[in-house]
PDB file of N, CA and C in Angstrom:
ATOM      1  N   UNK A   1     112.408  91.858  89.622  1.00  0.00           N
ATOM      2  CA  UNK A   1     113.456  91.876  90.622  1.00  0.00           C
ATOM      3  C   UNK A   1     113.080  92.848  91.745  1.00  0.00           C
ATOM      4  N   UNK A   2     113.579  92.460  93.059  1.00  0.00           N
ATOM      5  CA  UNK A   2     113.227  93.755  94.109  1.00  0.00           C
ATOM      6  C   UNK A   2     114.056  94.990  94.111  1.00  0.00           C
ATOM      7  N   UNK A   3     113.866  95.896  94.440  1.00  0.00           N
ATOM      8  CA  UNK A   3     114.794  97.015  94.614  1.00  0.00           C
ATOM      9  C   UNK A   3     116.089  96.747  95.397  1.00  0.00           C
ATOM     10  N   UNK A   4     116.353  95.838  95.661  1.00  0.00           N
ATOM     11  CA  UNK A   4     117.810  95.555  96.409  1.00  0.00           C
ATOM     12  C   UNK A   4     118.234  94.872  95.531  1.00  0.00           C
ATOM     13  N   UNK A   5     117.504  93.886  95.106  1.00  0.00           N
ATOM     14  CA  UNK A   5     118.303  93.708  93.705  1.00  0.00           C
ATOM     15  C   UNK A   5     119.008  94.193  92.406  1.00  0.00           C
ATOM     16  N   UNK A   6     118.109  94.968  92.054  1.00  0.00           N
ATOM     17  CA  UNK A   6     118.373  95.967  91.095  1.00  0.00           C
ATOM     18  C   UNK A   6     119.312  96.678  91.449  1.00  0.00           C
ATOM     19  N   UNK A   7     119.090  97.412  92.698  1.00  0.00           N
ATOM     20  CA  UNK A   7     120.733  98.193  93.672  1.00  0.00           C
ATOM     21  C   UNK A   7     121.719  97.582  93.221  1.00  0.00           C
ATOM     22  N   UNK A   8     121.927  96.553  93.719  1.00  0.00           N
ATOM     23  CA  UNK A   8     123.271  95.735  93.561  1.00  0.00           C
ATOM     24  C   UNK A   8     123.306  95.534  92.400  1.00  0.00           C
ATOM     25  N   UNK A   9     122.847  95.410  91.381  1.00  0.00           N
ATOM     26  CA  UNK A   9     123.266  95.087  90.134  1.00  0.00           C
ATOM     27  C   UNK A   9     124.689  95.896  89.625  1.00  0.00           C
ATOM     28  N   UNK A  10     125.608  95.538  88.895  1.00  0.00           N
ATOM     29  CA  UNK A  10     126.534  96.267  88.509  1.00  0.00           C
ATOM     30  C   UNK A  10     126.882  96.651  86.696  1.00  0.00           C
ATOM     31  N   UNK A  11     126.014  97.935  86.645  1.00  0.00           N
ATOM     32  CA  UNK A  11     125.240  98.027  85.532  1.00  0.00           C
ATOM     33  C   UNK A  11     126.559  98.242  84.650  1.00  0.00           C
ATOM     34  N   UNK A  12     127.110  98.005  83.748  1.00  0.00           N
ATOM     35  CA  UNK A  12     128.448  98.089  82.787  1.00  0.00           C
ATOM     36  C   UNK A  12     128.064  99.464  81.847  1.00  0.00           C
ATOM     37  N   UNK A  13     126.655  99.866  81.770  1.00  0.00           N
ATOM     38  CA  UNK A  13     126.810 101.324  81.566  1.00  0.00           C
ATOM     39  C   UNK A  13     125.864 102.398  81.911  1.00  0.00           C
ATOM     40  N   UNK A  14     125.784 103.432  81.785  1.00  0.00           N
ATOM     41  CA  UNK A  14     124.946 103.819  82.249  1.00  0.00           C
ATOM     42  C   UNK A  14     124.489 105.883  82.068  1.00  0.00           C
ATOM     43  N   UNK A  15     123.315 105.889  81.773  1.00  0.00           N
ATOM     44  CA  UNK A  15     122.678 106.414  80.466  1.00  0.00           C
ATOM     45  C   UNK A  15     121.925 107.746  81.438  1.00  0.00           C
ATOM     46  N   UNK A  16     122.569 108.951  81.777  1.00  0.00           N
ATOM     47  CA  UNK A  16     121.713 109.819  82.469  1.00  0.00           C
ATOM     48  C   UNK A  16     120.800 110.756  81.621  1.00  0.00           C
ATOM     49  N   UNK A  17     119.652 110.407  82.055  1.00  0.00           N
ATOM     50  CA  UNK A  17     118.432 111.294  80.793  1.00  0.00           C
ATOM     51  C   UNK A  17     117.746 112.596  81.834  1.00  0.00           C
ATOM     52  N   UNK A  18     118.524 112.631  82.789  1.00  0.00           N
ATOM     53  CA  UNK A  18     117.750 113.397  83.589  1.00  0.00           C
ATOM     54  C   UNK A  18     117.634 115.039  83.031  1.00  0.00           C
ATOM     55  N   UNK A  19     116.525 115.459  82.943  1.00  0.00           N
ATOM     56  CA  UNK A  19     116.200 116.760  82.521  1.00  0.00           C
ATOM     57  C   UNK A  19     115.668 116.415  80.993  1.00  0.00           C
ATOM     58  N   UNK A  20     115.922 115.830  80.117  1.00  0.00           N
ATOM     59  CA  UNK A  20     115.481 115.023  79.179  1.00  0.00           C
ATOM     60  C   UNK A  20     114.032 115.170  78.835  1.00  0.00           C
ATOM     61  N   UNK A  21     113.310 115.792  78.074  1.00  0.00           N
ATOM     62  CA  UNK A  21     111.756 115.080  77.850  1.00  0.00           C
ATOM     63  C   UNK A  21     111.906 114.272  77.062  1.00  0.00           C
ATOM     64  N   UNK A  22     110.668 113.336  76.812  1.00  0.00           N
ATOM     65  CA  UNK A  22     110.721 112.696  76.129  1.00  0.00           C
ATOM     66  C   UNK A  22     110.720 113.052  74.669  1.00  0.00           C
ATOM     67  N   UNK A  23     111.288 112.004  73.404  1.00  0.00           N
ATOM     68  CA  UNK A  23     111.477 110.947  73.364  1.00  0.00           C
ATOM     69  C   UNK A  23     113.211 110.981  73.679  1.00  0.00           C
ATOM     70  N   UNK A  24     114.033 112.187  74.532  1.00  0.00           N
ATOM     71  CA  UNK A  24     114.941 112.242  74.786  1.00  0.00           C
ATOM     72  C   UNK A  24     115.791 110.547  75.345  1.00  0.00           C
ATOM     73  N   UNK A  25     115.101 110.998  76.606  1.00  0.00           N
ATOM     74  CA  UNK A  25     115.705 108.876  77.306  1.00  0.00           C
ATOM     75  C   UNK A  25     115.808 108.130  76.460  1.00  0.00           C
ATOM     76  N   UNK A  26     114.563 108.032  75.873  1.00  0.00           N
ATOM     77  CA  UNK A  26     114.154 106.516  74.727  1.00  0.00           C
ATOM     78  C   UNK A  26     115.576 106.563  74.105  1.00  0.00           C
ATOM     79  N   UNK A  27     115.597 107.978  73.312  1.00  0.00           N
ATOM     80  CA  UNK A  27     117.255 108.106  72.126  1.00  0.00           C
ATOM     81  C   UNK A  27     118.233 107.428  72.893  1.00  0.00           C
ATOM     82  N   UNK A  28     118.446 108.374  74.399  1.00  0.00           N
ATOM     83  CA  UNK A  28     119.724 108.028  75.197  1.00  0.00           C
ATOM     84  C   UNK A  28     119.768 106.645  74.656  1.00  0.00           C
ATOM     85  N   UNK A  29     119.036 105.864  75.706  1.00  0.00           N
ATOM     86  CA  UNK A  29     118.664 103.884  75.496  1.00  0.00           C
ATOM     87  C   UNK A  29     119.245 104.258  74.581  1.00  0.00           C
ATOM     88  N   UNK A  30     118.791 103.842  73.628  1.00  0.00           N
ATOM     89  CA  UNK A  30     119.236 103.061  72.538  1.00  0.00           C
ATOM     90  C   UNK A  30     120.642 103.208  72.048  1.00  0.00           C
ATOM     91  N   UNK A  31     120.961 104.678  72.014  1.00  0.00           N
ATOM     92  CA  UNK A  31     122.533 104.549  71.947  1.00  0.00           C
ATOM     93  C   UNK A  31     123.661 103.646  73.059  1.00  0.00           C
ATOM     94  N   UNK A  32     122.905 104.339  74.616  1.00  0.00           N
ATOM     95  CA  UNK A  32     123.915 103.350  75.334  1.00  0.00           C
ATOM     96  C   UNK A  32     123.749 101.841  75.303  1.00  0.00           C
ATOM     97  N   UNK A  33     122.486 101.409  75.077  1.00  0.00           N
ATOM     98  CA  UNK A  33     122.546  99.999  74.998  1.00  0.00           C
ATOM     99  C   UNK A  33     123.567  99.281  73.569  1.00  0.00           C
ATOM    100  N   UNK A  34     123.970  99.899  73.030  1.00  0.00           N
ATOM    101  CA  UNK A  34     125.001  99.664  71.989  1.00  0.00           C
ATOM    102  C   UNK A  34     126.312  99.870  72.291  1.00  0.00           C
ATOM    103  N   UNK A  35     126.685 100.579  73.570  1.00  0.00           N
ATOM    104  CA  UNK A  35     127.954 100.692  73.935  1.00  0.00           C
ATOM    105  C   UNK A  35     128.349  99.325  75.182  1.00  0.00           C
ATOM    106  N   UNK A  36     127.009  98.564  75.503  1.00  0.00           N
ATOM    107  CA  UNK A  36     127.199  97.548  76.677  1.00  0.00           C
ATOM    108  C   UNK A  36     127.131  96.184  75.643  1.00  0.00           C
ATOM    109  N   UNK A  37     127.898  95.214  76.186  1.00  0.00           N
ATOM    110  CA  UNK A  37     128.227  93.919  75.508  1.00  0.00           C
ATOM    111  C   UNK A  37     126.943  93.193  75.953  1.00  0.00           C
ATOM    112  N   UNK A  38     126.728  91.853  75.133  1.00  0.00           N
ATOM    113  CA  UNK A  38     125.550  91.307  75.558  1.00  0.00           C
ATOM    114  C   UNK A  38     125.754  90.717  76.406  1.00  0.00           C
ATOM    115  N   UNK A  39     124.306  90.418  77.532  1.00  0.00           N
ATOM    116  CA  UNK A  39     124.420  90.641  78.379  1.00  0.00           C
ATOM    117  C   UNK A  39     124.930  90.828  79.993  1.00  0.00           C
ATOM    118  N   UNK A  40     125.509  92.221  79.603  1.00  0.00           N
ATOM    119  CA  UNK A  40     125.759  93.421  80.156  1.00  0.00           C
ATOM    120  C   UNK A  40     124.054  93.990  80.709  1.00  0.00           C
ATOM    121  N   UNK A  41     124.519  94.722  81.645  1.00  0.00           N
ATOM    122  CA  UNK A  41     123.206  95.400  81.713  1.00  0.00           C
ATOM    123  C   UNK A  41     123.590  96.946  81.472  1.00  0.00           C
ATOM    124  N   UNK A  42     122.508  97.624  81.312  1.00  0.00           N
ATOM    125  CA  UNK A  42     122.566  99.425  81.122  1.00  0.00           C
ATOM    126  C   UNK A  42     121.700  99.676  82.416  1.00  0.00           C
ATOM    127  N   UNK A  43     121.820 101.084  82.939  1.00  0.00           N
ATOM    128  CA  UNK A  43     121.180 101.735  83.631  1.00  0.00           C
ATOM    129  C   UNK A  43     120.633 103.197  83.251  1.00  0.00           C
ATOM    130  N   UNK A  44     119.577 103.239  82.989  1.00  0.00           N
ATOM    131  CA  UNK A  44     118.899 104.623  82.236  1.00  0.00           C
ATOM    132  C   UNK A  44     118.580 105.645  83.667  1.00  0.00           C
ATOM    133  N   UNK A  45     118.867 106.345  83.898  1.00  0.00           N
ATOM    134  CA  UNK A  45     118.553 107.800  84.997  1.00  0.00           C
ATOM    135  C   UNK A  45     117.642 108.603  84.669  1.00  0.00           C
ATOM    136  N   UNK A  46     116.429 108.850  84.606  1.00  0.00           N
ATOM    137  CA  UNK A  46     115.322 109.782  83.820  1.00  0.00           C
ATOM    138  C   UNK A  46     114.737 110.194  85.223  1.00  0.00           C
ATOM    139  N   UNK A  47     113.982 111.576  84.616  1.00  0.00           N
ATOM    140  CA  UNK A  47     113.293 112.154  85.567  1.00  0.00           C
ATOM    141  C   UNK A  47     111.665 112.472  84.846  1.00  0.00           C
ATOM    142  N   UNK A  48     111.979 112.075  83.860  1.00  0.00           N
ATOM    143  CA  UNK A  48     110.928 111.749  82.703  1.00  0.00           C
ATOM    144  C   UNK A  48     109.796 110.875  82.904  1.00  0.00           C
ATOM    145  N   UNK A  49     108.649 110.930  83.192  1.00  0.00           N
ATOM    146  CA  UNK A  49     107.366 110.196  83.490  1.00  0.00           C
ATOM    147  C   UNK A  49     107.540 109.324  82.950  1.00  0.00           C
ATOM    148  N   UNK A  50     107.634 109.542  81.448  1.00  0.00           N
ATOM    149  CA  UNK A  50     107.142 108.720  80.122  1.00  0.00           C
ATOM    150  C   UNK A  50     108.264 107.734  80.200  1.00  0.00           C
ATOM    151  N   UNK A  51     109.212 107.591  80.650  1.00  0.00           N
ATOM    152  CA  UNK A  51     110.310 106.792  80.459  1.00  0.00           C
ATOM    153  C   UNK A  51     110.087 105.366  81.102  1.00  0.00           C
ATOM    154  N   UNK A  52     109.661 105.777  82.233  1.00  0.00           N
ATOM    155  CA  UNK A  52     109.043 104.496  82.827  1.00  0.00           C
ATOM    156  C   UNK A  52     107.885 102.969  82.082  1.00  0.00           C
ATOM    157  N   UNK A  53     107.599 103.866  81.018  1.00  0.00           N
ATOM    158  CA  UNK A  53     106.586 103.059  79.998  1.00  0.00           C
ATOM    159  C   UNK A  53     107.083 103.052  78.944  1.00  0.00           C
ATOM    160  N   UNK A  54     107.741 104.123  78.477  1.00  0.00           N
ATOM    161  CA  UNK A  54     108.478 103.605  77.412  1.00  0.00           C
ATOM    162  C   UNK A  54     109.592 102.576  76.776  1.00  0.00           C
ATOM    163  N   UNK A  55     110.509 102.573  78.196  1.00  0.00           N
ATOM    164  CA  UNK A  55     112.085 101.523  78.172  1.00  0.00           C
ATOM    165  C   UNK A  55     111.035  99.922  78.611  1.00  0.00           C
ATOM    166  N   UNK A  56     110.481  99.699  79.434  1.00  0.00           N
ATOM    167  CA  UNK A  56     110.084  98.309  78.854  1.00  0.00           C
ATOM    168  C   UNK A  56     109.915  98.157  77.867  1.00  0.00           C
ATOM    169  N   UNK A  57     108.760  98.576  76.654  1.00  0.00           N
ATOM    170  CA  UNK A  57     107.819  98.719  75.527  1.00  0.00           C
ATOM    171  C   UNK A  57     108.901  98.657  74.527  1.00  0.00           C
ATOM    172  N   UNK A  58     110.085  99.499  74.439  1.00  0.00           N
ATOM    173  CA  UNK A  58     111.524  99.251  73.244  1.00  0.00           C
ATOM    174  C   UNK A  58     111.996  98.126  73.885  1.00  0.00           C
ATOM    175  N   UNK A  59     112.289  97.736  75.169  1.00  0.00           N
ATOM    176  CA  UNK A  59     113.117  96.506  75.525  1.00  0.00           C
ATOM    177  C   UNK A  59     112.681  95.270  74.638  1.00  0.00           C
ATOM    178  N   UNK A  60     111.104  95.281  75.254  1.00  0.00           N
ATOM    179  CA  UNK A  60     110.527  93.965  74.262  1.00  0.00           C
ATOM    180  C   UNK A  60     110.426  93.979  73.233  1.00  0.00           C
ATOM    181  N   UNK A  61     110.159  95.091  72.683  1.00  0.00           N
ATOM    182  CA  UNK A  61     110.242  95.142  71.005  1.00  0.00           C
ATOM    183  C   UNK A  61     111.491  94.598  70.622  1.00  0.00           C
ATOM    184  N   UNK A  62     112.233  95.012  70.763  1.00  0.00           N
ATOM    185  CA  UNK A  62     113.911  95.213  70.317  1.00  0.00           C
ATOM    186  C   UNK A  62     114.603  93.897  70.912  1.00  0.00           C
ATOM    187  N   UNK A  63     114.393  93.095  71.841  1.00  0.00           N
ATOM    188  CA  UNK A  63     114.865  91.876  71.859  1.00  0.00           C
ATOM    189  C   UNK A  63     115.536  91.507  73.682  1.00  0.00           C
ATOM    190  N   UNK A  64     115.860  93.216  74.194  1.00  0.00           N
ATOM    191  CA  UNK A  64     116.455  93.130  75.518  1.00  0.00           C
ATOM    192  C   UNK A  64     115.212  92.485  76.662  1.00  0.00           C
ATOM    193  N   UNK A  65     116.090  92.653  77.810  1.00  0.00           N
ATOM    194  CA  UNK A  65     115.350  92.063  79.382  1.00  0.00           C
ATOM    195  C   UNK A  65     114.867  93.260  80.057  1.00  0.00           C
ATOM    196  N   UNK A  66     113.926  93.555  79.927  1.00  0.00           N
ATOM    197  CA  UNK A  66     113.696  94.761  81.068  1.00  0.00           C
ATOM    198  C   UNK A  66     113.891  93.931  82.340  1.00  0.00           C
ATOM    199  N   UNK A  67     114.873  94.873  83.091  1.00  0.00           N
ATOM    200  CA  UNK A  67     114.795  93.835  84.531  1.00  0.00           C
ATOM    201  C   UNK A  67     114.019  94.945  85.386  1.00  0.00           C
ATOM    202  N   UNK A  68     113.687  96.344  85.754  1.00  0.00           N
ATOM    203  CA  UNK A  68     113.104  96.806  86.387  1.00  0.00           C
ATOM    204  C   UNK A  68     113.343  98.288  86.887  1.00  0.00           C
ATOM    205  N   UNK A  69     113.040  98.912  87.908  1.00  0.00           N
ATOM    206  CA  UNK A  69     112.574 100.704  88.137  1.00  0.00           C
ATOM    207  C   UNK A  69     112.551 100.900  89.628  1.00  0.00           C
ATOM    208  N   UNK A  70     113.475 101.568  89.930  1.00  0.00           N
ATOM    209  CA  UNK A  70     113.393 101.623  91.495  1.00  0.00           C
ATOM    210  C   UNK A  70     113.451 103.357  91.228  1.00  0.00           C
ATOM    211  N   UNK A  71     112.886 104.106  91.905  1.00  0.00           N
ATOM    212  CA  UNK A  71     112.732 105.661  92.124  1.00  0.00           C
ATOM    213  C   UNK A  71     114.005 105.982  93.557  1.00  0.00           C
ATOM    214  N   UNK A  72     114.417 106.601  93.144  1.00  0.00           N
ATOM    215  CA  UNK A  72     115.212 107.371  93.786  1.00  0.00           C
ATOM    216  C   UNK A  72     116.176 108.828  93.523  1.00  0.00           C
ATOM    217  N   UNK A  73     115.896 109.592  94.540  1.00  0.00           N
ATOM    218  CA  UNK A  73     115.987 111.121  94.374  1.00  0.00           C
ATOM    219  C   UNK A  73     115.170 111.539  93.289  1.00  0.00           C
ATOM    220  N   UNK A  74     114.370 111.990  93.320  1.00  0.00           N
ATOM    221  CA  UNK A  74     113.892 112.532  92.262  1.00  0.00           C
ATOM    222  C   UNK A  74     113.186 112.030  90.826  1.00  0.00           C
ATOM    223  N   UNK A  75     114.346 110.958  90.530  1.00  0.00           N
ATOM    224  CA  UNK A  75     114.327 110.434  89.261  1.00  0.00           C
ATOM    225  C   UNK A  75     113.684 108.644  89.133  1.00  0.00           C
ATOM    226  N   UNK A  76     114.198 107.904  88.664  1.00  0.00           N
ATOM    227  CA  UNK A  76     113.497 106.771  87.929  1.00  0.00           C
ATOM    228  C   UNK A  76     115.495 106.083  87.525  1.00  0.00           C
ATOM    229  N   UNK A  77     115.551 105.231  88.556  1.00  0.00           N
ATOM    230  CA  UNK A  77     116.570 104.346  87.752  1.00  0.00           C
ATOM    231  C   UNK A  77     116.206 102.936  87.063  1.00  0.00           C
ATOM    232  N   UNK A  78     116.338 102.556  85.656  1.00  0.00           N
ATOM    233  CA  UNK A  78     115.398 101.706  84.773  1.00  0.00           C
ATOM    234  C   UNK A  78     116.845 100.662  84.601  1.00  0.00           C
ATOM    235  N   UNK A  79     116.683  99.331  84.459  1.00  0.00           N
ATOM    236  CA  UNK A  79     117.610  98.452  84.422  1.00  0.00           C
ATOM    237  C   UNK A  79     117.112  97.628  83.352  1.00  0.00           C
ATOM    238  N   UNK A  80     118.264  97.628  82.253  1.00  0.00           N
ATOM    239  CA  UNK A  80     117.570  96.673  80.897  1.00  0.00           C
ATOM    240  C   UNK A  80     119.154  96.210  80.585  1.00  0.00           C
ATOM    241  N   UNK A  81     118.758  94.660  80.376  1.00  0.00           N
ATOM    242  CA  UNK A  81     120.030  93.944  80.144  1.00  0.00           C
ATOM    243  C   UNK A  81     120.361  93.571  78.907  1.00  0.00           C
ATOM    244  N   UNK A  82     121.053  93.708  77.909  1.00  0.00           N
ATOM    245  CA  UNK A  82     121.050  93.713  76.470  1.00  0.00           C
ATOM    246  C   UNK A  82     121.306  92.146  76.431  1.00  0.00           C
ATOM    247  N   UNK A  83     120.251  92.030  75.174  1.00  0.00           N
ATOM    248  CA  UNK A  83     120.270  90.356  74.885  1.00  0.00           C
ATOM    249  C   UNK A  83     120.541  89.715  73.673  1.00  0.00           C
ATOM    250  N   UNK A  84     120.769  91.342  72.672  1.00  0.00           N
ATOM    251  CA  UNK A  84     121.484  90.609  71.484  1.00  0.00           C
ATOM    252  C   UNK A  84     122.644  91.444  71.230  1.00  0.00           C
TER     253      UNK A  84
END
């Protein structure tokens, strides 16, 4: 998806990992993606390098959509749409 896309998306929850090292985010994920209905999307907030490689890599494992990563301020906003 492009970054205007992803913008507009209207994420139903959303998961701030900022300050977080890793495998901090990864945890966040996974809890908030259990508080969003299927598909719903989540929005993860990290400032975390590793997060960026990690939330695809659990998405596909685990069954969700990674939809994508737009950087802004500082951080990494990650968009994964729960699919079961």
């Amino acid at each position: 998806m492009e970054d205007s896309e992803l913008l507009a998306l209207a994420a139903a929850g959303v998961v701030d990992a900022r300050g977080s090292a890793c495998p901090g985010p990864l945890l966040e994920a996974k809890k908030g993606i259990g508080k969003v209905k299927v598909g719903e999307v989540l929005e993860i907030v990290s400032n975390d390098s590793g997060t960026r490689k990690d939330i695809p890599v659990w998405a596909g494992k685990v069954g969700h959509e990674f939809l994508g990563v737009v950087a802004a301020d500082g951080c990494d906003r990650i968009f994964v749409r729960r699919k079961k």
